[in-house]
C-alpha atoms as a PDB file:
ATOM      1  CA  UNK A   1      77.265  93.407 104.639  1.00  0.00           C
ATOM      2  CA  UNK A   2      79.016  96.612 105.971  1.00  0.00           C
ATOM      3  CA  UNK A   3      78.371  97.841 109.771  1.00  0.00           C
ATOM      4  CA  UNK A   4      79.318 101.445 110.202  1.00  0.00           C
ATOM      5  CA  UNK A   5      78.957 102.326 114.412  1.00  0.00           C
ATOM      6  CA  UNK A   6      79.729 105.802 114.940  1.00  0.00           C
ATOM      7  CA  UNK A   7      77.473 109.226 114.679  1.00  0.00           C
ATOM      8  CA  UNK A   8      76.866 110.801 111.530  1.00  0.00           C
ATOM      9  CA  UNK A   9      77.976 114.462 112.820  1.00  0.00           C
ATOM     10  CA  UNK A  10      81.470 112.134 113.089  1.00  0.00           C
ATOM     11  CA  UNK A  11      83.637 113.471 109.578  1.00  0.00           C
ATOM     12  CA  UNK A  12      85.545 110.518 109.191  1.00  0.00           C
ATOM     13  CA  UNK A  13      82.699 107.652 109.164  1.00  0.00           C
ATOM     14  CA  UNK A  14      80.086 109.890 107.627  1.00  0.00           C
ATOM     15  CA  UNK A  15      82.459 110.725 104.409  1.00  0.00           C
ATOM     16  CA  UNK A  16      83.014 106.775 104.105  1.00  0.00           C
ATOM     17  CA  UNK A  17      79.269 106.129 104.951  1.00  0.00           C
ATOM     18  CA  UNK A  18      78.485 109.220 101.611  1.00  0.00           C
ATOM     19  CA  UNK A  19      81.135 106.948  99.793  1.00  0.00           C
ATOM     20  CA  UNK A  20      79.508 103.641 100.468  1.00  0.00           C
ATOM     21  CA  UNK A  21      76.205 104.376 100.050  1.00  0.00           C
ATOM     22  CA  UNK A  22      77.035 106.357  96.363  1.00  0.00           C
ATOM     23  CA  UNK A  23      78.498 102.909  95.025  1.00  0.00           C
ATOM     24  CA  UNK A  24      75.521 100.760  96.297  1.00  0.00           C
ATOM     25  CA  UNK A  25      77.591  98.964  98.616  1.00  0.00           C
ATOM     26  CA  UNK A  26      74.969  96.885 101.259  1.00  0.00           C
ATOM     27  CA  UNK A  27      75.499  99.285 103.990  1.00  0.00           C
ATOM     28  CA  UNK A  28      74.110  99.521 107.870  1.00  0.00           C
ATOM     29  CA  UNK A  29      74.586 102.444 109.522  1.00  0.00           C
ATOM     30  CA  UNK A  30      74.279 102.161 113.593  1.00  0.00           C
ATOM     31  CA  UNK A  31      74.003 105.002 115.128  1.00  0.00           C
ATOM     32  CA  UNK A  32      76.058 105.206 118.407  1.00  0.00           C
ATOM     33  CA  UNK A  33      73.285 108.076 119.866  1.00  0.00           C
ATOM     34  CA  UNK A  34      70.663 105.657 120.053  1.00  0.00           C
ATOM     35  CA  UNK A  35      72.933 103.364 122.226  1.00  0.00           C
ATOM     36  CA  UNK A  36      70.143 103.817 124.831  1.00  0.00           C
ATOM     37  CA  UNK A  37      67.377 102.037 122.938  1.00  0.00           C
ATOM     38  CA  UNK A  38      69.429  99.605 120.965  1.00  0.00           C
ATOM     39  CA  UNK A  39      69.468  95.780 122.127  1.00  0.00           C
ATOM     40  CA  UNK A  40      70.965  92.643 121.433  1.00  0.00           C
ATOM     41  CA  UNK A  41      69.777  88.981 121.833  1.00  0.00           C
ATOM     42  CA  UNK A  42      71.456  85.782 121.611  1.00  0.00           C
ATOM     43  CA  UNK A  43      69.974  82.452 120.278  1.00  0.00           C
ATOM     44  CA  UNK A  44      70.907  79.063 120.212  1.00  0.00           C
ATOM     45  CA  UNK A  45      70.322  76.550 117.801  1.00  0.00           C
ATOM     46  CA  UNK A  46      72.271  72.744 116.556  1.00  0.00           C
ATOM     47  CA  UNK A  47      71.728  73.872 113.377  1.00  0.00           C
ATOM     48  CA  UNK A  48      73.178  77.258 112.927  1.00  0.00           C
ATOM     49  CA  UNK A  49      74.974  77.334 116.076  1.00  0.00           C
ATOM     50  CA  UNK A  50      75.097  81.587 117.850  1.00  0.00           C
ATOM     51  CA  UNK A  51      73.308  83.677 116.357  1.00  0.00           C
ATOM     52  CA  UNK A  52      73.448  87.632 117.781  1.00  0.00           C
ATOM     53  CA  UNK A  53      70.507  89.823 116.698  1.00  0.00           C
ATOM     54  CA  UNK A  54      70.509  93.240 116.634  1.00  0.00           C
ATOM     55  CA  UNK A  55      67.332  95.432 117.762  1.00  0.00           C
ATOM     56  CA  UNK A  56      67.328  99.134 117.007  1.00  0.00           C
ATOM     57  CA  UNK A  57      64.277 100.984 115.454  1.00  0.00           C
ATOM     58  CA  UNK A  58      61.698  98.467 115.557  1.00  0.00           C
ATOM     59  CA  UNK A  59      64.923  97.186 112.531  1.00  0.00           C
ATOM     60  CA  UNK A  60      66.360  93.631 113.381  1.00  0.00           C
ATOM     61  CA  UNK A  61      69.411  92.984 111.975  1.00  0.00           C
ATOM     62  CA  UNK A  62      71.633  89.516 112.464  1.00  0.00           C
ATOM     63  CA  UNK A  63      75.049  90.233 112.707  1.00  0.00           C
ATOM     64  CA  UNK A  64      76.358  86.897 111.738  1.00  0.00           C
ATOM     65  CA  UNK A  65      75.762  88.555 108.059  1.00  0.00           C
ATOM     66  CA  UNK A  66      78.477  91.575 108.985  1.00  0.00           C
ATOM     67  CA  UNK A  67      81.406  90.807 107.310  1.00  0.00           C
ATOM     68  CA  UNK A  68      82.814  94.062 107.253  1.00  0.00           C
ATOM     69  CA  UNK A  69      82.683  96.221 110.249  1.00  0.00           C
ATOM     70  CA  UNK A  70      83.949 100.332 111.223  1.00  0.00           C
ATOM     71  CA  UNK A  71      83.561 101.175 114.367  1.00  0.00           C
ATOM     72  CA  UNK A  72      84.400 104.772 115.715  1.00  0.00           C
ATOM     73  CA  UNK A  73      82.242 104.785 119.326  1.00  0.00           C
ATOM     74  CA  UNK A  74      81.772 107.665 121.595  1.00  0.00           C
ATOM     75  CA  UNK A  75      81.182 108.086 125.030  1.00  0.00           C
ATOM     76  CA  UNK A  76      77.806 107.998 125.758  1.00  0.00           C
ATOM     77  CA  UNK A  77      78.327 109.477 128.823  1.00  0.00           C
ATOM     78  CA  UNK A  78      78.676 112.817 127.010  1.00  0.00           C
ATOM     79  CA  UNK A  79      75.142 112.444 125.627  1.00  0.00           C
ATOM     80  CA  UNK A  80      72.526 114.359 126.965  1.00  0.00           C
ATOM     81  CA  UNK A  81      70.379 111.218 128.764  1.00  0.00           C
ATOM     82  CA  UNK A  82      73.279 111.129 130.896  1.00  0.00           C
ATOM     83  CA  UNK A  83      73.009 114.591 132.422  1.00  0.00           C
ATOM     84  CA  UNK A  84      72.813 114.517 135.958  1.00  0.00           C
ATOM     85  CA  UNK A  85      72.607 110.787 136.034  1.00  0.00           C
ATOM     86  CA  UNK A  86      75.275 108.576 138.112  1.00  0.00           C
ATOM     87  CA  UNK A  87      77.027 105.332 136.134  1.00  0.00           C
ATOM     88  CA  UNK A  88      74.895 103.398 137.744  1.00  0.00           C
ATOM     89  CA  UNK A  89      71.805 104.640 136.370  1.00  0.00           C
ATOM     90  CA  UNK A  90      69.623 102.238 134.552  1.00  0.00           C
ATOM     91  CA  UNK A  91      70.084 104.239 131.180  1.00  0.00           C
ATOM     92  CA  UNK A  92      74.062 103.979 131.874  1.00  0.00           C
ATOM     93  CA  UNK A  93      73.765 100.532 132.798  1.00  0.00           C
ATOM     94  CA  UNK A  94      72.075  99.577 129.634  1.00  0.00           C
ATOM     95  CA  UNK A  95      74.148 101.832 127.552  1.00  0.00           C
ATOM     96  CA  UNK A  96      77.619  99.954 128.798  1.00  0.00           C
ATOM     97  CA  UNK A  97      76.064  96.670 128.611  1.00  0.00           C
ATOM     98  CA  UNK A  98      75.061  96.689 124.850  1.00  0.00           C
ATOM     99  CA  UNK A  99      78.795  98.564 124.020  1.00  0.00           C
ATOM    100  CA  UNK A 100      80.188  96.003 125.663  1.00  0.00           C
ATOM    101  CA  UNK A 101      78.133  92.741 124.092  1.00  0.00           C
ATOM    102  CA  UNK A 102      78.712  94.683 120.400  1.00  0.00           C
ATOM    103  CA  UNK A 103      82.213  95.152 120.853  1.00  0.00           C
ATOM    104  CA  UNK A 104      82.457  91.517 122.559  1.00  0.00           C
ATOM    105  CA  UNK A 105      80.681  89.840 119.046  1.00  0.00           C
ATOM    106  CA  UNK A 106      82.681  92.218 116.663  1.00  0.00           C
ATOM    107  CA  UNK A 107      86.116  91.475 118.323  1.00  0.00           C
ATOM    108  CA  UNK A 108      85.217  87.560 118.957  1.00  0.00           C
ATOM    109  CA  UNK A 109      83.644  87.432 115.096  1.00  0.00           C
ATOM    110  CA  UNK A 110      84.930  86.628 111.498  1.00  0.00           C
ATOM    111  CA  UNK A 111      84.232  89.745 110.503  1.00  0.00           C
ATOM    112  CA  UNK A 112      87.059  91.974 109.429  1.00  0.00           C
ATOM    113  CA  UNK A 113      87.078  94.867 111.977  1.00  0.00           C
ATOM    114  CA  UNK A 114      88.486  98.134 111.438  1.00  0.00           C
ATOM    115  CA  UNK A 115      90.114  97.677 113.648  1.00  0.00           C
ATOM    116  CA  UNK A 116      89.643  94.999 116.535  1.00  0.00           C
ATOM    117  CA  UNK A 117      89.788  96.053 119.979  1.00  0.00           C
ATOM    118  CA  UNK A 118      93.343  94.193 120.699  1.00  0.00           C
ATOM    119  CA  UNK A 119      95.449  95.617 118.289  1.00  0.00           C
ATOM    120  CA  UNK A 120      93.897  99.167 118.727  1.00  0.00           C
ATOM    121  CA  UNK A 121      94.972  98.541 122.137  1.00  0.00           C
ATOM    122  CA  UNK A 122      99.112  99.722 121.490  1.00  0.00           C
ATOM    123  CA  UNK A 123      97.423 103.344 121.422  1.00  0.00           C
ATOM    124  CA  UNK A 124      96.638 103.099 125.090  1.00  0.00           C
ATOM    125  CA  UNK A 125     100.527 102.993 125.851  1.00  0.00           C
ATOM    126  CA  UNK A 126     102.567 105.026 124.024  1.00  0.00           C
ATOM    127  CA  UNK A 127     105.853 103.460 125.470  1.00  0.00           C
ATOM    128  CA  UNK A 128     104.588  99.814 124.498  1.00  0.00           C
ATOM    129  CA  UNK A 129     103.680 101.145 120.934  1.00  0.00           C
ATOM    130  CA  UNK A 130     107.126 103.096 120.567  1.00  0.00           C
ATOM    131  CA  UNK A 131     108.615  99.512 120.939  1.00  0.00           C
ATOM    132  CA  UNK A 132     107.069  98.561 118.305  1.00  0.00           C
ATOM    133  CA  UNK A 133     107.376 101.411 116.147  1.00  0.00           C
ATOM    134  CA  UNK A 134     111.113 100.571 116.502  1.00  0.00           C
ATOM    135  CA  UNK A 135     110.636  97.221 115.647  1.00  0.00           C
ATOM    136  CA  UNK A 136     109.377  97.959 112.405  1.00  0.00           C
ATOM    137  CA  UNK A 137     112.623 100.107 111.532  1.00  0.00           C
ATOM    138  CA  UNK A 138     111.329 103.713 112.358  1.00  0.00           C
ATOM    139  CA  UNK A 139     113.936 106.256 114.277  1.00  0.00           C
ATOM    140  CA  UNK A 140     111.909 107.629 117.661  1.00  0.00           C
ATOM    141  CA  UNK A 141     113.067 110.690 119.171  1.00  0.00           C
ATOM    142  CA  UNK A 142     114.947 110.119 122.479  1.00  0.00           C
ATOM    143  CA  UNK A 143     111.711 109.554 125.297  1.00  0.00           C
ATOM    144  CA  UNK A 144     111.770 109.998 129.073  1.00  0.00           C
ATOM    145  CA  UNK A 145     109.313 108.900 131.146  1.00  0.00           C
ATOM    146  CA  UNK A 146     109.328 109.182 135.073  1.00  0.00           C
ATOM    147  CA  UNK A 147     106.882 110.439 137.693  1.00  0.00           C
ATOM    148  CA  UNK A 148     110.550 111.845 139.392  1.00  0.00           C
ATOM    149  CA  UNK A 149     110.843 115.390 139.176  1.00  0.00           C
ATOM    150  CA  UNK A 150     114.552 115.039 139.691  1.00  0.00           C
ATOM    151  CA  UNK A 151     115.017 112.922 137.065  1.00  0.00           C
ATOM    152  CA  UNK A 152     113.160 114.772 134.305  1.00  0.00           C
ATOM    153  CA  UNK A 153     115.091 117.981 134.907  1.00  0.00           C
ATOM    154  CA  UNK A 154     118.471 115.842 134.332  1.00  0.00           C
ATOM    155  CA  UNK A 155     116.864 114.545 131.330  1.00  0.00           C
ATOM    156  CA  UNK A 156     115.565 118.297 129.887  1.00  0.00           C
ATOM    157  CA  UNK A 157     118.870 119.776 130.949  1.00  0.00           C
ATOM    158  CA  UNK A 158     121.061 117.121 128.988  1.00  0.00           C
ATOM    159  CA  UNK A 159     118.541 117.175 125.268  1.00  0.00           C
ATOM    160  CA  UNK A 160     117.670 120.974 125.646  1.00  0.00           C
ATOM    161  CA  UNK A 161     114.207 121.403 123.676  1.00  0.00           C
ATOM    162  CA  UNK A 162     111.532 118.775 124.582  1.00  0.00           C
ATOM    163  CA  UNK A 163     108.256 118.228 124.400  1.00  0.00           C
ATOM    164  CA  UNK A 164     105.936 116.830 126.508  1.00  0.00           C
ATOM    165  CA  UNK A 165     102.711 114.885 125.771  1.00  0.00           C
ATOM    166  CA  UNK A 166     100.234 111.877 127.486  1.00  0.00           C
ATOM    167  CA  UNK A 167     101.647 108.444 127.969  1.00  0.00           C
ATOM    168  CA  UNK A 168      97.781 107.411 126.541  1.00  0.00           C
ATOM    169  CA  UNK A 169      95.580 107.356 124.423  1.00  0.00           C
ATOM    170  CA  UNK A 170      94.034 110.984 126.234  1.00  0.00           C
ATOM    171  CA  UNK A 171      93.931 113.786 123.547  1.00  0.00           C
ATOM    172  CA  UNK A 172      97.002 116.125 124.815  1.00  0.00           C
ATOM    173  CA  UNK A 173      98.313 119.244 122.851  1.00  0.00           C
ATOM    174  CA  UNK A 174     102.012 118.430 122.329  1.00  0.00           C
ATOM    175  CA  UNK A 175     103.821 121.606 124.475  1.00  0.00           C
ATOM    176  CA  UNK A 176     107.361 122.143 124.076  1.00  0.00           C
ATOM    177  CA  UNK A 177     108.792 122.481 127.729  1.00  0.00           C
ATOM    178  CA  UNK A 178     109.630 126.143 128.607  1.00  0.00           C
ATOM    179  CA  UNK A 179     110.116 128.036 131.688  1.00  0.00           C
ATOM    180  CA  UNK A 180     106.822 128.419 132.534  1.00  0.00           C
ATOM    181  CA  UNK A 181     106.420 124.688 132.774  1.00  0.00           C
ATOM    182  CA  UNK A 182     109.756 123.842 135.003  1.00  0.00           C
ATOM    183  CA  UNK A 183     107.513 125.935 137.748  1.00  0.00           C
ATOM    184  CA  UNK A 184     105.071 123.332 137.818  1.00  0.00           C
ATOM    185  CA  UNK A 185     107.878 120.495 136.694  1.00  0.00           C
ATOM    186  CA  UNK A 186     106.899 118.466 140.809  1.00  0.00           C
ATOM    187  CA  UNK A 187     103.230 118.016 139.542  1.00  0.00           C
ATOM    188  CA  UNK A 188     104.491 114.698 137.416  1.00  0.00           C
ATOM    189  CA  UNK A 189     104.486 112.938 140.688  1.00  0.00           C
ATOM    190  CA  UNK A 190     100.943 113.082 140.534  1.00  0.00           C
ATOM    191  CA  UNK A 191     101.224 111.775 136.667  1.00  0.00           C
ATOM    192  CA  UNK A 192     103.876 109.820 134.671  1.00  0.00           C
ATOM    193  CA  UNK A 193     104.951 112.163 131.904  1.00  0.00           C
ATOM    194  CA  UNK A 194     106.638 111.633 128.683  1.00  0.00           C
ATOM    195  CA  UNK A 195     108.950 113.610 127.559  1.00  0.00           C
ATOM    196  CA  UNK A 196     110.933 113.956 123.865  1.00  0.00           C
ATOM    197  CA  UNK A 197     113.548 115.570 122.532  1.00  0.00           C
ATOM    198  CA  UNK A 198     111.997 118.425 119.863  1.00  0.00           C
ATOM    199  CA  UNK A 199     113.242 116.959 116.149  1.00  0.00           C
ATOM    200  CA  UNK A 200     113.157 119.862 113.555  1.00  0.00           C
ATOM    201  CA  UNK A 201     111.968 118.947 110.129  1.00  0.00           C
ATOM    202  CA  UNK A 202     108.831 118.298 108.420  1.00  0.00           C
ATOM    203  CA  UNK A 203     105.919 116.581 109.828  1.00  0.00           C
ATOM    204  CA  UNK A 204     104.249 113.947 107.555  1.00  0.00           C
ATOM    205  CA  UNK A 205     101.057 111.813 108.478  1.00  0.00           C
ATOM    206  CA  UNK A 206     100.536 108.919 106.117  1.00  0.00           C
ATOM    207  CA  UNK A 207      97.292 106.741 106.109  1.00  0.00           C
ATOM    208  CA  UNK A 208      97.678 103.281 105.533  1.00  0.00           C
ATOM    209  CA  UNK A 209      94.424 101.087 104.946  1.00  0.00           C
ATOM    210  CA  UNK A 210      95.494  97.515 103.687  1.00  0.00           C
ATOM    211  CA  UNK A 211      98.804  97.883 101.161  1.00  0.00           C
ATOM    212  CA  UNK A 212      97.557 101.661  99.892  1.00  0.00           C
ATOM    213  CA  UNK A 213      99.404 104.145 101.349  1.00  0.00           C
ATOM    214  CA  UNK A 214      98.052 108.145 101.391  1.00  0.00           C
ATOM    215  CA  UNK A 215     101.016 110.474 102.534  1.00  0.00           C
ATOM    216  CA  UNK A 216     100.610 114.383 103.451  1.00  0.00           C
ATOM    217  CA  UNK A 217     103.097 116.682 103.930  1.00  0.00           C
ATOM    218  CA  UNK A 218     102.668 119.165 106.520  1.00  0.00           C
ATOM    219  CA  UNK A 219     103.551 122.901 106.859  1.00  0.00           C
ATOM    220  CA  UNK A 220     102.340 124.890 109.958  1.00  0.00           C
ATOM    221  CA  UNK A 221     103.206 127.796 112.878  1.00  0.00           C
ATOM    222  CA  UNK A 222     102.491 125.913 115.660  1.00  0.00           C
ATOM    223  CA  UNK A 223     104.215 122.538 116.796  1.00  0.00           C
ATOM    224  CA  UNK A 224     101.282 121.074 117.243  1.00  0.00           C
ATOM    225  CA  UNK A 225      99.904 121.456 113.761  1.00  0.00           C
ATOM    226  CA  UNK A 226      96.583 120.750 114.862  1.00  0.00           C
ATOM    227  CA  UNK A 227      95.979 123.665 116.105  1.00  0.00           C
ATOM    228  CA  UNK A 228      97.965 126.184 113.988  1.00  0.00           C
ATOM    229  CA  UNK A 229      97.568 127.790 110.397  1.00  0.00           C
ATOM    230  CA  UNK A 230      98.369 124.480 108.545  1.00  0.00           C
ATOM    231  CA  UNK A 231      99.274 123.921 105.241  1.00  0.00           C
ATOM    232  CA  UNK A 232      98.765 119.962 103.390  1.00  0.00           C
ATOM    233  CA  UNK A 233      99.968 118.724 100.595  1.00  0.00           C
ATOM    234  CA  UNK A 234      99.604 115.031  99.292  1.00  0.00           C
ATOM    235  CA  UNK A 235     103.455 113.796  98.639  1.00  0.00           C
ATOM    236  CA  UNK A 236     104.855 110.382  97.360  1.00  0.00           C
ATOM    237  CA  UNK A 237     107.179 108.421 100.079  1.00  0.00           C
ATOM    238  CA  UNK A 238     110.634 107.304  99.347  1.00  0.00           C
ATOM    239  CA  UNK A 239     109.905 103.187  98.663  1.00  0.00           C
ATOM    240  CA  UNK A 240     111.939 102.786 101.944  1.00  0.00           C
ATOM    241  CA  UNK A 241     109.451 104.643 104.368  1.00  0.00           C
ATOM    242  CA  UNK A 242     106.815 103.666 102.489  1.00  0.00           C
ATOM    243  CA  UNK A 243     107.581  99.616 103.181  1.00  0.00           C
ATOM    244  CA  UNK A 244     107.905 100.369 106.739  1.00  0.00           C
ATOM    245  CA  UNK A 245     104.596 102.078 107.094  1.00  0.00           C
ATOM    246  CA  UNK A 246     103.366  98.674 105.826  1.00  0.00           C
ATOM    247  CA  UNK A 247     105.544  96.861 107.895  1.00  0.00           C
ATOM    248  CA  UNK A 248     104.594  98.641 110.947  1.00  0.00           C
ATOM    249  CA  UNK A 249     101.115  98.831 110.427  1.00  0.00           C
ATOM    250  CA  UNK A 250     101.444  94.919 109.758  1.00  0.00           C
ATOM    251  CA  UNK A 251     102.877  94.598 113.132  1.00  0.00           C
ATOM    252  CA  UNK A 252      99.919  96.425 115.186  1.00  0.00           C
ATOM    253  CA  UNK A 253      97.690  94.191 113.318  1.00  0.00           C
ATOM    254  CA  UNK A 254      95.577  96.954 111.835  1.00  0.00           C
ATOM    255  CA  UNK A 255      93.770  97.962 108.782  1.00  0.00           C
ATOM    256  CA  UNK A 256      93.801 101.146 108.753  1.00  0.00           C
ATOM    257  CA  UNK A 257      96.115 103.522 110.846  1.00  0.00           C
ATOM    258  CA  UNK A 258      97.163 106.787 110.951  1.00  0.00           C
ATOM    259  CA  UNK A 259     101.432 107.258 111.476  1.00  0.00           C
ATOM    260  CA  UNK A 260     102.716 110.212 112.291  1.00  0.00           C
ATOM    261  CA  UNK A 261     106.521 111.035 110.548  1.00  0.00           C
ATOM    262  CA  UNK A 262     109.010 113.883 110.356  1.00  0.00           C
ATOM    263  CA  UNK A 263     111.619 114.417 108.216  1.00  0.00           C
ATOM    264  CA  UNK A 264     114.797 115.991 108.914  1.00  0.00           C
ATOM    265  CA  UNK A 265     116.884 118.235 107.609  1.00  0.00           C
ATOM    266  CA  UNK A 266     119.569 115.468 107.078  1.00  0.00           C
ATOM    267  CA  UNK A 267     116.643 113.038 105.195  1.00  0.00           C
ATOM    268  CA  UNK A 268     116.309 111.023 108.787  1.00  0.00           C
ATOM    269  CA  UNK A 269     112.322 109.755 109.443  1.00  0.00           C
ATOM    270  CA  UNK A 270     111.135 109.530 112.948  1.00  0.00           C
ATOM    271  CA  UNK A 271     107.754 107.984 114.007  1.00  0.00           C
ATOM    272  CA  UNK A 272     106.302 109.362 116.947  1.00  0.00           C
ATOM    273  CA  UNK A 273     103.323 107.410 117.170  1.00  0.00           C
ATOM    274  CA  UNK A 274     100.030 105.701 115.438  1.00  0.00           C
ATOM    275  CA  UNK A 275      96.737 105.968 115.249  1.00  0.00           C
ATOM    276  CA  UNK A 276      94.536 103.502 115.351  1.00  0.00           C
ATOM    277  CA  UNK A 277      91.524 105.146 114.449  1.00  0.00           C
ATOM    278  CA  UNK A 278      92.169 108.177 112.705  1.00  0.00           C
ATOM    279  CA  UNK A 279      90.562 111.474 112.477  1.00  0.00           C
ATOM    280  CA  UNK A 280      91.346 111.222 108.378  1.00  0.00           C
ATOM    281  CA  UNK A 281      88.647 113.995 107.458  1.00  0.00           C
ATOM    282  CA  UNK A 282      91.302 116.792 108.365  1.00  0.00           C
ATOM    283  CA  UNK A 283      93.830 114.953 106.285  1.00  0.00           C
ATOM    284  CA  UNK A 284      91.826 114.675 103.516  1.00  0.00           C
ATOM    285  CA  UNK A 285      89.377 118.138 103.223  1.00  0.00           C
ATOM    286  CA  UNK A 286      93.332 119.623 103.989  1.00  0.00           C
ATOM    287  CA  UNK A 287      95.195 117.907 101.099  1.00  0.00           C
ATOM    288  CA  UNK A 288      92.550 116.667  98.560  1.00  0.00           C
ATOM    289  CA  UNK A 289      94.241 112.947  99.589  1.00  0.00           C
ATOM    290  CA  UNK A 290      91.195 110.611  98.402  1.00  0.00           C
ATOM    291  CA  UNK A 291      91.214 108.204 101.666  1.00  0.00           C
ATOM    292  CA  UNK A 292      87.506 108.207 102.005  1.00  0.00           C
ATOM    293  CA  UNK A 293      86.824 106.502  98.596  1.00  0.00           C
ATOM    294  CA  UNK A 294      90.205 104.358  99.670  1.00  0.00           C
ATOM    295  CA  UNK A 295      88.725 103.050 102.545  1.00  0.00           C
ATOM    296  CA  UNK A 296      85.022 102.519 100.972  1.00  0.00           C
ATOM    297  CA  UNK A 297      86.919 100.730  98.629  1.00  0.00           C
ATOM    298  CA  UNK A 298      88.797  98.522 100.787  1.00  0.00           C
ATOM    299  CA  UNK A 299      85.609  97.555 102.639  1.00  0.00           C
ATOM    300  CA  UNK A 300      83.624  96.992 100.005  1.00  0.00           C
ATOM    301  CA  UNK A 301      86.535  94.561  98.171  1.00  0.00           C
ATOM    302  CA  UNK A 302      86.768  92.851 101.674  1.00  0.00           C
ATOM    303  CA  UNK A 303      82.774  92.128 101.774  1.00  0.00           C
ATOM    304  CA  UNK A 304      82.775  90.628  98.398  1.00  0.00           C
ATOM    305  CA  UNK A 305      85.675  88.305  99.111  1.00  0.00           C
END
């Protein structure tokens, strides 16, 4: 069986859910809104050993017959039972504790999780995961990252154009640093900052899920394409960047990742970082790039075997 934890206003698991569901794949859906009325129980027996059981609906559901699981949680602290209320509010309090028994059974489980809590981890540090992204052959743009004022205005006047963006796995629009910015350049005491040197060329963001690889080429204005006019097309790698999108997604122990490339001028690939749970649906309702099917795919090949 397939668990799919998430919301269905979510693009990226409800497109794989549509996908799922139109092949007849055996398919539970878990809706991460009713986190506040969900439970789980744990029994004990000689025979059959643990055994979790899910409660949601007046539905039970073991999950010792999950063998496939994608997981994209939200905060339930955005939710609307939460307005008002203090983290240590019984609704809160119940809400954390089932997250954190799920996510404790998925990651301590058989099951094949896209992806497990541990190697999804890497996106929390973007210096850690730069290490790696170097270990698996990749260029990365020179990176500075200091909390010392002193020392990042050496390292912007010595590159010229950088950019600056969070050392976590916070959402930040990547800035380039400009004049404005130097003003304000003391406030990184208050917040390690990473810095990179700009690289011109051509962004690419390739989806990898198991040895299928789903690359899209990427015009825009703005440097942050996400937030520009932005034009996708779905283009074939050179075999050479193509094996070390495997190679590096082997690495970070995932099953599906998202890696961001550019391209130079001179035919030089950087990799700035990786995603380990991708916002695909812009990828593919951009380019045409079939990763939903893909994925539903790749789940459903990994329940039957």
């Amino acid at each position: 069986m397939i668990l799919l934890w998430g919301l269905k206003a979510d693009a990226p698991i409800n497109m794989v859910r549509l996908e799922l569901e139109k092949a007849g794949a055996d398919v539970f859906f878990l809706d991460h809104r009713k986190i506040f009325h969900s439970d789980i129980e744990y029994t004990f027996s000689e025979k059959t050993g643990i055994n979790c059981i899910l409660k949601v609906d007046g539905i039970t559901l073991d999950l010792n017959l999950i063998n496939i699981a994608y997981i994209r949680p939200y905060s339930f602290l955005d939710y609307p039972e939460m307005d008002g209320k203090a983290m240590d509010d019984p609704m809160a309090i119940k809400a954390s504790g089932f997250e954190l028994q799920l996510m404790a059974w998925l990651n301590a489980s058989d099951a094949m999780v896209i992806n497990k809590a541990d190697p999804s981890a890497t996106n929390n540090s973007k210096p850690y995961q730069l290490s790696l992204i170097h270990k698996a052959g990749f260029k990365v743009p020179e990176t500075f990252i200091s909390n010392d004022a002193g020392q990042v205005k050496q390292f912007l006047a010595r590159v010229g154009n950088a950019v600056y963006k969070s050392i976590s796995s916070v959402r930040s629009i990547v800035h380039e640093v400009g004049s404005d910015h130097l003003q304000f350049i003391d406030d990184v005491q208050w917040c390690p900052t990473l810095f990179q040197k700009v690289v011109d060329g051509v962004n690419y963001r390739v989806h990898v899920i198991g040895d299928e690889l789903f690359a899209v080429k990427i015009t825009s204005d703005r440097l942050d394409y996400r937030y520009g006019h932005t034009i996708m097309v779905t283009e074939g790698l050179p075999v050479e960047i193509a094996q070390k999108c495997l190679r590096l997604n082997e690495i970070l122990g995932l099953h599906f990742s998202g890696i961001d490339l550019m391209r130079t001028a001179d035919d030089k690939w950087c990799c700035f970082e990786v995603n380990a749970s991708p916002g695909y649906s812009y990828f593919e309702l951009s380019s045409g790039a079939p990763i939903s099917i893909a994925l539903a795919k790749f789940m459903m090949a990994a329940d039957r075997s």
